[in-house]
N, C-alpha and C. Protein backbone atom coordinates (compact mmCIF):
# COMPACT_ATOMS: atom_id res chain seq x y z
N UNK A 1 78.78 81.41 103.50
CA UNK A 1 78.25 81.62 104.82
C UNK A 1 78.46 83.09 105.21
N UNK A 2 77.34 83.34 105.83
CA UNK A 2 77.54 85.28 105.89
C UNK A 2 77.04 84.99 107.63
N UNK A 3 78.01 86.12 108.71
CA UNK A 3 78.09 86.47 109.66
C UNK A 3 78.48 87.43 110.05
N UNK A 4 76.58 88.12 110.56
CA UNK A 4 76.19 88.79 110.99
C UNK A 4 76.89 89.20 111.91
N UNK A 5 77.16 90.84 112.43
CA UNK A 5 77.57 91.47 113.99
C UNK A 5 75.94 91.19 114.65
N UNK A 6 76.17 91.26 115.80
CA UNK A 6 75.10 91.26 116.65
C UNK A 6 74.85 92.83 117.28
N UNK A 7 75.62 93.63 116.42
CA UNK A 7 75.58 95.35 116.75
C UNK A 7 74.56 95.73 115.66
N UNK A 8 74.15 96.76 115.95
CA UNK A 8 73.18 96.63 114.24
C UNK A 8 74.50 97.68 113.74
N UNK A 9 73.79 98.03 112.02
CA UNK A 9 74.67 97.96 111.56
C UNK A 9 74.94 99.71 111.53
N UNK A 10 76.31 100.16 110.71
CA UNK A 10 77.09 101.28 111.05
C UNK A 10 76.40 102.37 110.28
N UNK A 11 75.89 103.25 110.10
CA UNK A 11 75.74 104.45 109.03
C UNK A 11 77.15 104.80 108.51
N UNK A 12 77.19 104.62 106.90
CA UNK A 12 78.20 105.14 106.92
C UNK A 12 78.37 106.29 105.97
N UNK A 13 78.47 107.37 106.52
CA UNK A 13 77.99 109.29 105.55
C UNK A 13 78.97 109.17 104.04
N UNK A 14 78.38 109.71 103.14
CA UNK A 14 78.48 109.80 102.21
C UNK A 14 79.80 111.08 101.83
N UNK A 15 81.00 110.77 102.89
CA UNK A 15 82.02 112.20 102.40
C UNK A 15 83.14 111.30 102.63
N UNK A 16 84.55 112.15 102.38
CA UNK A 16 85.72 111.22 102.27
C UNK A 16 86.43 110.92 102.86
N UNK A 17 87.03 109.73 102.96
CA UNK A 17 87.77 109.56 104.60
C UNK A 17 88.35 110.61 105.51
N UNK A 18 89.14 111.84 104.30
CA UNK A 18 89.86 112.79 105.23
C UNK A 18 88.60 113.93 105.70
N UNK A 19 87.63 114.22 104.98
CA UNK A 19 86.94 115.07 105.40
C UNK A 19 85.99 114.97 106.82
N UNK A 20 85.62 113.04 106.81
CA UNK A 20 85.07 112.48 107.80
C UNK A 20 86.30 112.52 109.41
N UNK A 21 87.33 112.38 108.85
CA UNK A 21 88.12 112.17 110.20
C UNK A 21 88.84 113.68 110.86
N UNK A 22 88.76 114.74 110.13
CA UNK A 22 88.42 116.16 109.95
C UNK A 22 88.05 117.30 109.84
N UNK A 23 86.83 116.42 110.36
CA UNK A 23 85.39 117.74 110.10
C UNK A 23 85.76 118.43 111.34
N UNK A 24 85.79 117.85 112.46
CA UNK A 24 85.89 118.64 113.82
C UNK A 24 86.95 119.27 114.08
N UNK A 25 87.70 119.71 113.30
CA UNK A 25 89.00 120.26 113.74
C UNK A 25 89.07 121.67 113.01
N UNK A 26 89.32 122.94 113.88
CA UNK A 26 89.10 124.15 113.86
C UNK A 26 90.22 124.83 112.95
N UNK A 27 90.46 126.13 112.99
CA UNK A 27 91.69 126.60 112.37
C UNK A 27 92.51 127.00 114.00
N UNK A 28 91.97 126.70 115.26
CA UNK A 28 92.89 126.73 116.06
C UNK A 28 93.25 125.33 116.59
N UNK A 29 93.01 124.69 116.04
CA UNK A 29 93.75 123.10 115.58
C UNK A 29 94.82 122.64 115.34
N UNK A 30 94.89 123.63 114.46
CA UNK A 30 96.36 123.52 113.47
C UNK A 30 97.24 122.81 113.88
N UNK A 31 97.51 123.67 115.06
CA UNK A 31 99.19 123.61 115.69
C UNK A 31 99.33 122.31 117.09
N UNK A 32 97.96 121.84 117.00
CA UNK A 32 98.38 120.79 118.21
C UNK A 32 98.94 119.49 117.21
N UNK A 33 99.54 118.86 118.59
CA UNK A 33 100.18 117.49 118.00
C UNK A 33 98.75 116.37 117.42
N UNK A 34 99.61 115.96 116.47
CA UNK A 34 98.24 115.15 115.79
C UNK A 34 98.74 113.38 115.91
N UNK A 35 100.01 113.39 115.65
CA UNK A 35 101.05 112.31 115.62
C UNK A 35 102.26 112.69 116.05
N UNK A 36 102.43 111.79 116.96
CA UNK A 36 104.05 111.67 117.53
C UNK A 36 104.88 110.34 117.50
N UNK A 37 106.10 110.62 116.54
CA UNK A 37 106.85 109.21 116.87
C UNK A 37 107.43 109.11 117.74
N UNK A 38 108.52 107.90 117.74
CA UNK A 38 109.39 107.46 118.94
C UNK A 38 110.53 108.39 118.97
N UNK A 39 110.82 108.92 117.79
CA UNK A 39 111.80 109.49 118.19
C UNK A 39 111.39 111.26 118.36
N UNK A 40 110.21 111.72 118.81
CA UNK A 40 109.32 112.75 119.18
C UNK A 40 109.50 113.86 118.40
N UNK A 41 109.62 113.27 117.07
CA UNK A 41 109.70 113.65 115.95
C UNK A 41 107.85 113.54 115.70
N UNK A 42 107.01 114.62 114.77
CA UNK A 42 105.30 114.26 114.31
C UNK A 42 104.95 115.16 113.87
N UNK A 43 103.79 115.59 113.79
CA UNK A 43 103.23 116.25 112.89
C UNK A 43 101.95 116.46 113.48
N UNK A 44 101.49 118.05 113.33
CA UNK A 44 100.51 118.67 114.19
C UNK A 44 99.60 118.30 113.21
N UNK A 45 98.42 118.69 113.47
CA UNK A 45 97.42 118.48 112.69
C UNK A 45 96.90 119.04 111.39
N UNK A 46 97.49 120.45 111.75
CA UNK A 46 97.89 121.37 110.22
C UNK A 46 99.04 120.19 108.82
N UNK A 47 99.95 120.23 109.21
CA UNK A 47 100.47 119.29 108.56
C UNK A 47 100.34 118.25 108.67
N UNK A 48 99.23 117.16 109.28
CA UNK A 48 98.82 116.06 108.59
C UNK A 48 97.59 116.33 107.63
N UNK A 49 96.86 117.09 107.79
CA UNK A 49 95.89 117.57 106.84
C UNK A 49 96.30 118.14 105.71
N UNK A 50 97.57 118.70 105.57
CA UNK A 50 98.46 119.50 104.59
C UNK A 50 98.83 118.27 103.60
N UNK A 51 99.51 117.05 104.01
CA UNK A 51 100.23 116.05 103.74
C UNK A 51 99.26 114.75 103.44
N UNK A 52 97.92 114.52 103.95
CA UNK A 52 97.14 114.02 103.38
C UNK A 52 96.64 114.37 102.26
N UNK A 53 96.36 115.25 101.78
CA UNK A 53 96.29 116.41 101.08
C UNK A 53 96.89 115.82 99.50
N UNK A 54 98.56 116.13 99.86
CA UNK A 54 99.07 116.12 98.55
C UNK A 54 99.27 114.73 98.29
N UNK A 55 99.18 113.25 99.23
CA UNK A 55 98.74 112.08 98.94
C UNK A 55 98.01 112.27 98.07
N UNK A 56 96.79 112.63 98.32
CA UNK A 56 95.43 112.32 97.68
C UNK A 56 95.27 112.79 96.11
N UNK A 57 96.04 113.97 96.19
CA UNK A 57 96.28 114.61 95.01
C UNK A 57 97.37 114.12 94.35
N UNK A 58 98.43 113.16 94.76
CA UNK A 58 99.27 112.53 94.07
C UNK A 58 98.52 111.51 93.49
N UNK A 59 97.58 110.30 94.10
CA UNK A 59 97.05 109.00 93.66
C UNK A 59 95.94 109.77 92.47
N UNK A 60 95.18 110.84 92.68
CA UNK A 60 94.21 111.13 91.84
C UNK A 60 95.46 111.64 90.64
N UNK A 61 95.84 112.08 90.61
CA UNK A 61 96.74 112.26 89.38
C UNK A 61 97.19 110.93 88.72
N UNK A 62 97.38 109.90 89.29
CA UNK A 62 97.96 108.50 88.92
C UNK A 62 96.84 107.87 88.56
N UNK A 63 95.56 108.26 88.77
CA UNK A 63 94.21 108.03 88.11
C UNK A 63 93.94 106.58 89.52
């Protein structure tokens, strides 16, 4: 049984999650907060893009 959204459906662009959730962010970007924990400890947006980064390049190395 297949069920349909009643939204039509999503385009979804042909680039990679980080580049899609990243495109809009400048080189005066960098330095704002991107994530903040509880203990207000996070990571600006420079270093989540930095740190996504060497994820991605860790799993592609692991094939």
């Amino acid at each position: 049984m297949i069920i349909r959204s009643p939204y039509p459906d999503i385009v979804i662009p042909e680039v990679s999650l980080p580049e899609f959730l990243f495109a809009q962010l400048g080189t005066e970007d960098a330095d704002r907060p991107a994530v903040i924990g509880t203990s207000h400890h996070g990571y600006t947006y420079g270093q989540l893009t930095a740190a996504v980064g060497r994820v991605a390049a860790g799993l592609a190395e692991r094939g």
